[in-house]
N, C-alpha and C. Protein backbone atom coordinates (compact mmCIF):
# COMPACT_ATOMS: atom_id res chain seq x y z
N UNK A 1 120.63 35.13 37.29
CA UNK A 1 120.63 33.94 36.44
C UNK A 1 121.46 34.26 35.19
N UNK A 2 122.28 33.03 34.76
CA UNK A 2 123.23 33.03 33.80
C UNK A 2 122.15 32.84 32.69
N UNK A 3 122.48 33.77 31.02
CA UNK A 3 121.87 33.64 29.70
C UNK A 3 121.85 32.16 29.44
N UNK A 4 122.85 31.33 29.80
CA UNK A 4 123.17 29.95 29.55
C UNK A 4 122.08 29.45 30.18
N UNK A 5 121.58 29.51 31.48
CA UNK A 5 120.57 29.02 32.47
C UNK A 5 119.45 29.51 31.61
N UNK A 6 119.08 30.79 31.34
CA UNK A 6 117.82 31.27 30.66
C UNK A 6 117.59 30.15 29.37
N UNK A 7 118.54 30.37 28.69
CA UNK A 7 118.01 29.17 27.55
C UNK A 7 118.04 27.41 27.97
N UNK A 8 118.61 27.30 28.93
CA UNK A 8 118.17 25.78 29.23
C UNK A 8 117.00 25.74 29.69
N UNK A 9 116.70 26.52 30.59
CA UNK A 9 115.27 26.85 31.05
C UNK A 9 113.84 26.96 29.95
N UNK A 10 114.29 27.49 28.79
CA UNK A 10 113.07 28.10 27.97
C UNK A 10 113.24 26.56 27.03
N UNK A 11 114.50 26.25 26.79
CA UNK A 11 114.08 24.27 26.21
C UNK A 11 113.19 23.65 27.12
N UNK A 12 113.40 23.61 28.53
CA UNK A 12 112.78 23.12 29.21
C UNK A 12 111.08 23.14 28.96
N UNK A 13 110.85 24.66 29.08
CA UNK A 13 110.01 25.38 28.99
C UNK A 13 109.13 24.69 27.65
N UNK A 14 109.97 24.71 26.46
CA UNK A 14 109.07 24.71 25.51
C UNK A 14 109.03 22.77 25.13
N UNK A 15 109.50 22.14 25.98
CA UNK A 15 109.34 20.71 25.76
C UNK A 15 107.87 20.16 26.75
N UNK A 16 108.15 20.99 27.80
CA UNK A 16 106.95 20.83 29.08
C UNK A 16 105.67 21.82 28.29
N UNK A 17 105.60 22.56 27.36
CA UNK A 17 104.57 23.05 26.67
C UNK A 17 103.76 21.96 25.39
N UNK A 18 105.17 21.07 24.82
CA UNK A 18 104.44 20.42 24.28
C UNK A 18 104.00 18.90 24.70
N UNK A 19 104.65 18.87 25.48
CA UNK A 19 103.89 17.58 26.82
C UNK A 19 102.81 17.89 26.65
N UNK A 20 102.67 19.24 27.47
CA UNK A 20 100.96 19.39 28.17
C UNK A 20 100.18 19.54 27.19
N UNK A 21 100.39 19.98 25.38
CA UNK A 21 99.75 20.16 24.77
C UNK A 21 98.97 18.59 24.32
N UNK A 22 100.28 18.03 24.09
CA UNK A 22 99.64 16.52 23.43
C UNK A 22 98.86 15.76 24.72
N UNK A 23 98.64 15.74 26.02
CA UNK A 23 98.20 15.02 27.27
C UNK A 23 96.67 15.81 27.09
N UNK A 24 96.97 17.09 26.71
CA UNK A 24 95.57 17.66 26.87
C UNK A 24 94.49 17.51 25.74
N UNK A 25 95.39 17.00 24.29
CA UNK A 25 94.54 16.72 22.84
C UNK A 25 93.96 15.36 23.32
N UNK A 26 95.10 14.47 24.15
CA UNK A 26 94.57 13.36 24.55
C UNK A 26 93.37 12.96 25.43
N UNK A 27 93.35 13.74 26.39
CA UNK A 27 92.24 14.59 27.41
C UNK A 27 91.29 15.28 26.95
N UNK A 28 90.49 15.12 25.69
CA UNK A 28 89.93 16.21 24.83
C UNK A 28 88.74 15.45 24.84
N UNK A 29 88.16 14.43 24.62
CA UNK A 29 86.98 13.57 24.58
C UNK A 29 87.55 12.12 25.06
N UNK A 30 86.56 11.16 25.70
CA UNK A 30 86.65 10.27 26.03
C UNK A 30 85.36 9.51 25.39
N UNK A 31 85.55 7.95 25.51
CA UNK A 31 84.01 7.20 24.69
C UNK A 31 83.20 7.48 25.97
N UNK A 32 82.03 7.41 25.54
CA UNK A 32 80.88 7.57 26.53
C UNK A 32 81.11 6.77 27.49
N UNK A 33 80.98 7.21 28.97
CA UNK A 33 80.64 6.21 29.86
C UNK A 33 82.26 6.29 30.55
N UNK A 34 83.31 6.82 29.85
CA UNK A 34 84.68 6.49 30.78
C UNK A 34 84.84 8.17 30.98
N UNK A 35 86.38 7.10 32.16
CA UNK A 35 86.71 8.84 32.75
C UNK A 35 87.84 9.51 32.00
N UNK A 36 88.67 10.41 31.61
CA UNK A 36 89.19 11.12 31.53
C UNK A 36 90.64 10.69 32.04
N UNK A 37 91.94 10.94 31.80
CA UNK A 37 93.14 10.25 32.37
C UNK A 37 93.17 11.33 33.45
N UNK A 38 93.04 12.91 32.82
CA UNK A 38 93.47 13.49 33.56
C UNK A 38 92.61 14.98 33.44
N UNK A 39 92.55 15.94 33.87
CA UNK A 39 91.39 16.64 34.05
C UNK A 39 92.13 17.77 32.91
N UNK A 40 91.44 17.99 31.97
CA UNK A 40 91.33 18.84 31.23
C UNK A 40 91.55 20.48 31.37
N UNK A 41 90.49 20.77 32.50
CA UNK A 41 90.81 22.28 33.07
C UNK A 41 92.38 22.50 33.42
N UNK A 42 92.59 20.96 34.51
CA UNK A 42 93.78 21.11 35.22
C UNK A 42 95.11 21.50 33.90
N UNK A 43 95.24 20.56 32.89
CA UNK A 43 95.86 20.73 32.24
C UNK A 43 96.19 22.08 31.53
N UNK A 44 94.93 21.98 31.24
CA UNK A 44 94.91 23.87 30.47
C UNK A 44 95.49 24.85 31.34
N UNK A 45 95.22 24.92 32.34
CA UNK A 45 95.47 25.96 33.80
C UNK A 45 96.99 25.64 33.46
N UNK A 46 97.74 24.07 33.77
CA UNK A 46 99.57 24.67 33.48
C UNK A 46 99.97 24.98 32.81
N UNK A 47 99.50 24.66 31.37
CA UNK A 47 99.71 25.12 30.28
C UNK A 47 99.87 26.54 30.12
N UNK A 48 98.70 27.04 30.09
CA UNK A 48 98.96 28.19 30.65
C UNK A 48 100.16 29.41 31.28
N UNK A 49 99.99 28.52 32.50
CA UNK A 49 101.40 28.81 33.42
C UNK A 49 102.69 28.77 33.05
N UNK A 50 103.09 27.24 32.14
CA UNK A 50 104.63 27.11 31.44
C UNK A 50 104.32 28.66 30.02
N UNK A 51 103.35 28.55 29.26
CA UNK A 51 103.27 29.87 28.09
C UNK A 51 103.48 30.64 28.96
N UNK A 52 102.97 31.39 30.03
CA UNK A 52 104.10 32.28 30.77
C UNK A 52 104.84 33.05 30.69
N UNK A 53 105.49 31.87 31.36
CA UNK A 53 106.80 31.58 32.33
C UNK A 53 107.92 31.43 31.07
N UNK A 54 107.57 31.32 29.55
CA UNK A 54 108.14 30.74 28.43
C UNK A 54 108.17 32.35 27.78
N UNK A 55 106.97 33.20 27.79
CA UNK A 55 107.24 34.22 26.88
C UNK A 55 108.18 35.17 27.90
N UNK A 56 107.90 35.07 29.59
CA UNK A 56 109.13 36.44 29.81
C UNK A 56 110.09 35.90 29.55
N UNK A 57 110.79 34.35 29.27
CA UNK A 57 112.16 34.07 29.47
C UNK A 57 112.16 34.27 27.95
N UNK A 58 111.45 34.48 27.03
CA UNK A 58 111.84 34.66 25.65
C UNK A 58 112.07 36.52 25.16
N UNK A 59 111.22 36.88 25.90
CA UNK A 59 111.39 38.70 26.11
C UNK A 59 113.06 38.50 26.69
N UNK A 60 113.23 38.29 28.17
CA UNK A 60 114.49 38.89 29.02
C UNK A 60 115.44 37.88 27.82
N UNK A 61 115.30 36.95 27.15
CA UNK A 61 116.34 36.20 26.68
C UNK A 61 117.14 37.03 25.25
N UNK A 62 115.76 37.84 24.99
CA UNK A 62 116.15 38.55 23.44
C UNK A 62 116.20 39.81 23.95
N UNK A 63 116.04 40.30 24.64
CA UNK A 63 116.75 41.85 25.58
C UNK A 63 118.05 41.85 25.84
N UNK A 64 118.25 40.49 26.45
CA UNK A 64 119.77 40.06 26.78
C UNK A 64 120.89 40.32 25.58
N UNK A 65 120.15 39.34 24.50
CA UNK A 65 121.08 38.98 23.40
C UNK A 65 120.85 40.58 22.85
N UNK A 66 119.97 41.12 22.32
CA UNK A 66 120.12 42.60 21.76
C UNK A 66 120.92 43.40 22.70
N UNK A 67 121.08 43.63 23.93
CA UNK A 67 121.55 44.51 24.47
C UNK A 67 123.43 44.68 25.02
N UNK A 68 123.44 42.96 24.51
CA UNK A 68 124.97 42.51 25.07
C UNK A 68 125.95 42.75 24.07
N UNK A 69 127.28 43.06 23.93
CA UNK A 69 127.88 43.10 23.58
C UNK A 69 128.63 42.05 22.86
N UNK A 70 129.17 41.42 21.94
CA UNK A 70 129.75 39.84 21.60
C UNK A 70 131.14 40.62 21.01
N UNK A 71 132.10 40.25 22.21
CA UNK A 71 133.37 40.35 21.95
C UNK A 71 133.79 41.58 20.84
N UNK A 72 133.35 42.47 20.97
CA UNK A 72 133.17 43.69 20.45
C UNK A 72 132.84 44.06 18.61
N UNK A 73 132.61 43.11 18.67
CA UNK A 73 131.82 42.79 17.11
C UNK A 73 129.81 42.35 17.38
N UNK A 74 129.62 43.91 17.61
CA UNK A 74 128.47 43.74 17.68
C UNK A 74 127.73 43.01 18.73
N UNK A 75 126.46 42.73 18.74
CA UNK A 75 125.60 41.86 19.70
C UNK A 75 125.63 40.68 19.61
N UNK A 76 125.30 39.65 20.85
CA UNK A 76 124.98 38.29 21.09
C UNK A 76 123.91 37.98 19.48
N UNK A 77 122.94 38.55 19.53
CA UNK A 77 122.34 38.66 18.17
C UNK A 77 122.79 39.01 16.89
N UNK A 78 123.11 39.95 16.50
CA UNK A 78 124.55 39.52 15.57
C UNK A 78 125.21 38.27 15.71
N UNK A 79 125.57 37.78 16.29
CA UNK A 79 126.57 36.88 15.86
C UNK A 79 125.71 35.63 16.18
N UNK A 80 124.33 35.36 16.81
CA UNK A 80 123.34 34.60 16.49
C UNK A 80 122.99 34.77 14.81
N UNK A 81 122.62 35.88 14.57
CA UNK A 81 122.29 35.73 12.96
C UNK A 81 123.64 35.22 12.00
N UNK A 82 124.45 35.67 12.40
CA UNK A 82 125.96 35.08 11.45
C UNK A 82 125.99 33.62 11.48
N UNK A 83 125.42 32.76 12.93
CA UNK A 83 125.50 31.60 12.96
C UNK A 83 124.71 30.43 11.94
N UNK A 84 123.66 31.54 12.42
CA UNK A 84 122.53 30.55 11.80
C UNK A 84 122.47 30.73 10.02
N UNK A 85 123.42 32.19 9.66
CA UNK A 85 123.72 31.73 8.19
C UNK A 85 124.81 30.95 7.60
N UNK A 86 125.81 30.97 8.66
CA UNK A 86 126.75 29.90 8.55
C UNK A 86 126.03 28.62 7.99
N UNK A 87 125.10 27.83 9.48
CA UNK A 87 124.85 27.01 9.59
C UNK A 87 123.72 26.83 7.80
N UNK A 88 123.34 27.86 7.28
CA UNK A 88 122.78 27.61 6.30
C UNK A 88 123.22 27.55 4.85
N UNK A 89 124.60 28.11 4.94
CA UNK A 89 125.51 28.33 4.03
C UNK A 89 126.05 26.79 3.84
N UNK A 90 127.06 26.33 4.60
CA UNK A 90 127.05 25.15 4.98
C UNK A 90 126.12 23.98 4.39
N UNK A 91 124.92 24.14 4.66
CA UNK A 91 124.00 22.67 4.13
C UNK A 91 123.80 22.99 3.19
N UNK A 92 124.34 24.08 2.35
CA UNK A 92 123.95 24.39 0.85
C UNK A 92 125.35 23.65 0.06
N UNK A 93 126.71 24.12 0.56
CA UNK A 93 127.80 23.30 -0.05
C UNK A 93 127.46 21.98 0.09
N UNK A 94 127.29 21.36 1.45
CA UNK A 94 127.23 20.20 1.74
C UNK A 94 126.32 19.13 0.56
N UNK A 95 124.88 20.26 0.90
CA UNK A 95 124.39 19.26 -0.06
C UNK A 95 124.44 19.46 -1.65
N UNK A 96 124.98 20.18 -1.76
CA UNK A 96 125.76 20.77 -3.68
C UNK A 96 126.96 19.65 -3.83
N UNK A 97 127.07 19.04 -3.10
CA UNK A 97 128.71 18.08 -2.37
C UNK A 97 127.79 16.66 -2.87
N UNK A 98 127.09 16.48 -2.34
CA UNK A 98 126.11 15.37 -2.25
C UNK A 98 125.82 15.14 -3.55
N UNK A 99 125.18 15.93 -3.67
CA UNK A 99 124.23 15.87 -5.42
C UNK A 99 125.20 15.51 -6.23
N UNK A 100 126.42 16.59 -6.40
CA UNK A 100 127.19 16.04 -7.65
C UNK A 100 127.54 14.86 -7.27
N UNK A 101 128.51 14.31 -6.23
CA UNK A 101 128.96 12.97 -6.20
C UNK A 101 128.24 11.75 -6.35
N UNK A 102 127.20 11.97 -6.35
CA UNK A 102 126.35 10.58 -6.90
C UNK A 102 126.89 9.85 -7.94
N UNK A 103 126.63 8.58 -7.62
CA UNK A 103 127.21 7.73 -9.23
C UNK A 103 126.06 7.20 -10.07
N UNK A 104 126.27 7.24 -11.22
CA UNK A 104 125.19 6.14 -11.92
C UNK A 104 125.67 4.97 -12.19
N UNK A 105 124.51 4.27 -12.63
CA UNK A 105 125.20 3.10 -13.26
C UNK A 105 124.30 3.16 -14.85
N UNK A 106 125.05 2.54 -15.64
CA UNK A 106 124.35 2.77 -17.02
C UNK A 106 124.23 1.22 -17.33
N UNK A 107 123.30 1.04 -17.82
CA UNK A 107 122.73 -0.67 -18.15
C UNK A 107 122.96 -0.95 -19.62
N UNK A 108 122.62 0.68 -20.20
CA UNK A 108 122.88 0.53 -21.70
C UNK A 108 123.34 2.04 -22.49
N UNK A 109 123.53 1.42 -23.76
CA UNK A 109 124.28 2.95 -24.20
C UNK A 109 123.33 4.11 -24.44
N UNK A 110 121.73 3.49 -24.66
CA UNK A 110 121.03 4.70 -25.12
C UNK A 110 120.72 5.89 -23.39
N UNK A 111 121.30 5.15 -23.03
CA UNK A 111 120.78 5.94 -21.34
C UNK A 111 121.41 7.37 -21.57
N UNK A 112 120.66 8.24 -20.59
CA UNK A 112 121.48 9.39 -20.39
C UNK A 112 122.82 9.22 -19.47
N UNK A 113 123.78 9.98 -19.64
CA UNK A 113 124.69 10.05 -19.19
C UNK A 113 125.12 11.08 -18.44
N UNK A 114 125.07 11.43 -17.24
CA UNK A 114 125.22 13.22 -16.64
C UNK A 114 127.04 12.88 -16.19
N UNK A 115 127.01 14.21 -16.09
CA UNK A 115 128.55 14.91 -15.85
C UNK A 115 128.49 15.98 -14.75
N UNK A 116 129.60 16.19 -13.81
CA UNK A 116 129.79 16.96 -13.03
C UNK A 116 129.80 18.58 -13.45
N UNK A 117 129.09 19.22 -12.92
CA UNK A 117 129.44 20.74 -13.18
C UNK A 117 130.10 21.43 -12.22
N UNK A 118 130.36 20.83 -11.09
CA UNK A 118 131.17 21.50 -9.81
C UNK A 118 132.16 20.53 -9.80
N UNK A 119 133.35 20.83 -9.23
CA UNK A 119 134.63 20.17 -8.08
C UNK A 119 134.02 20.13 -7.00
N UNK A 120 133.63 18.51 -6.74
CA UNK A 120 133.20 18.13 -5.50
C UNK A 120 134.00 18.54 -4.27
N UNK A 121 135.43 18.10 -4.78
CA UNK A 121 136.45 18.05 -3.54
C UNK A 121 136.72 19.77 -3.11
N UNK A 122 136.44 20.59 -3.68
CA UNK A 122 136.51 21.90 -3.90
C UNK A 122 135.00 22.01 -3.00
N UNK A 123 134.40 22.03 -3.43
CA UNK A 123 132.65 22.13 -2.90
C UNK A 123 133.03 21.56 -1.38
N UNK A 124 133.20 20.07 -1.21
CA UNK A 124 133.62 19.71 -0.18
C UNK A 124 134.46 20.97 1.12
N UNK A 125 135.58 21.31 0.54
CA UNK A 125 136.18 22.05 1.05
C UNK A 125 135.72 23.05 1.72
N UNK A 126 134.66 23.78 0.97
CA UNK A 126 133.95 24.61 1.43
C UNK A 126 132.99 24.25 2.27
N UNK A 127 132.56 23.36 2.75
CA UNK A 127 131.69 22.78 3.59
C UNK A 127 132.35 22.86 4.85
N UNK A 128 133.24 22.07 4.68
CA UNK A 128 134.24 21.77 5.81
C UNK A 128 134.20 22.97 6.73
N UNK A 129 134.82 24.11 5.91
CA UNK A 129 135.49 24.95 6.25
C UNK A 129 134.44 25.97 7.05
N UNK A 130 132.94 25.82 6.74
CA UNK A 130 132.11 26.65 6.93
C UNK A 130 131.92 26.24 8.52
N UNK A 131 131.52 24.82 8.39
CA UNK A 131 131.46 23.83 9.18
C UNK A 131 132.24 24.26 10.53
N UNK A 132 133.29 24.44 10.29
CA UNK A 132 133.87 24.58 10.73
C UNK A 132 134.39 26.14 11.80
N UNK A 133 133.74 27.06 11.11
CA UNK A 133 133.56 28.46 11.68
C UNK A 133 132.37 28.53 12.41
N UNK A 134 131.36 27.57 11.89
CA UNK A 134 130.24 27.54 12.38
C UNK A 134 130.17 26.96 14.25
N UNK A 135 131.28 26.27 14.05
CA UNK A 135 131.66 25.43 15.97
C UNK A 135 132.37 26.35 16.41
N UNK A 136 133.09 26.97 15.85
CA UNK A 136 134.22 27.64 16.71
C UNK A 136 133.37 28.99 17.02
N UNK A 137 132.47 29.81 16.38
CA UNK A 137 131.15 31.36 16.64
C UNK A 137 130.67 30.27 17.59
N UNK A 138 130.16 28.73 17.80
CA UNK A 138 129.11 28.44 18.77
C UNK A 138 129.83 27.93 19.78
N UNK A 139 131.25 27.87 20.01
CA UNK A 139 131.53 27.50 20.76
C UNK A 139 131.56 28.36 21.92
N UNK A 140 132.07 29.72 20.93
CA UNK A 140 132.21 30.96 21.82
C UNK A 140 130.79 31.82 22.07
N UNK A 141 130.02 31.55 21.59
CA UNK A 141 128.36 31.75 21.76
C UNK A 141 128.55 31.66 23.12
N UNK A 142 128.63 29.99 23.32
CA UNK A 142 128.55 29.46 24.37
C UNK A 142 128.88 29.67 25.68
N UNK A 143 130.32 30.03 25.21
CA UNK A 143 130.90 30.51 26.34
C UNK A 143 130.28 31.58 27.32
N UNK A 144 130.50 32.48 26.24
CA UNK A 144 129.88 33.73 26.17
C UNK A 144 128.50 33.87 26.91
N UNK A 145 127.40 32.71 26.88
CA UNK A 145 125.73 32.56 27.44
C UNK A 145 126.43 32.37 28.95
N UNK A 146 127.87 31.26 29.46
CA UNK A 146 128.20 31.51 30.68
C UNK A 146 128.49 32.58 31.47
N UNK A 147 128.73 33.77 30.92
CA UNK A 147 129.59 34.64 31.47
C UNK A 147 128.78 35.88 31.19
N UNK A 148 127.27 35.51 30.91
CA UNK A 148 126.34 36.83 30.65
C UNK A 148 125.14 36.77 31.75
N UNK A 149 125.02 37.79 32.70
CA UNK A 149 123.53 37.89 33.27
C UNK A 149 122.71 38.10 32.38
N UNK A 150 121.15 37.38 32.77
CA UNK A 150 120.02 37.82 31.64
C UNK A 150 119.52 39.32 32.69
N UNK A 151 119.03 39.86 31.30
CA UNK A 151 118.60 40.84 31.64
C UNK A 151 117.55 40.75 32.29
């Protein structure tokens, strides 16, 4: 099985975990006198089964990524952690981008009046640009989850 397959699998995995969780809160008491939609044990028992079937694909999935190589700059993990600070670097310009560009409107003269302390279009830039490294590491992530056996 392809790393790419392992993680479609463990979305799978962890969407069918929270199915069964909310069917089974729902399944938890009924008013006196009715039945049940669906049997409680039963539920618990797959539940069960998907937690699993969810923690080896999360073990072999992070064995994989620690143990693989990423285009010779380190591990699949490495360059998972570079992503996800990209991706956090990024919503920090972005929204530093945001904040300053706001406009006011002033109704009268005693109002406060604020002023820019950053170059939006500058700030901007840097967003972009992060943005932008951030697709091109996930594109090749990506690739990369095709062309990897899980461990």
């Amino acid at each position: 099985m392809k790393l790419a397959e392992a993680l479609i699998l463990r979305a799978d995995c962890q969407k069918r975990f929270a199915q069964l969780k909310s069917r089974l809160l729902a399944n938890a008491k009924v008013q006196e006198g009715d039945q049940v939609a669906e049997d409680p044990k039963e539920l618990a028992a797959e539940l069960e089964r998907v937690a699993d079937l969810l923690a080896d694909l999360v073990k072999r999935i992070n064995k994989t990524n620690s143990a693989t190589l990423f285009a010779g700059d380190g591990t699949i993990s490495d360059a998972l952690a570079d992503r996800d600070v990209l991706a956090s670097r990024r919503a920090v310009y972005t929204d530093l981008a945001q904040a300053a560009a706001i406009t006011q409107q002033l109704f009268t003269r005693s109002e406060v009046k604020y002023v820019r302390t950053i170059d939006v279009v500058e700030i901007q830039k840097r967003a972009d640009e992060l943005a932008k490294k951030y697709r091109e590491l996930d594109t090749r992530i990506q690739e990369f989850n095709w062309l990897t056996e899980l461990v």
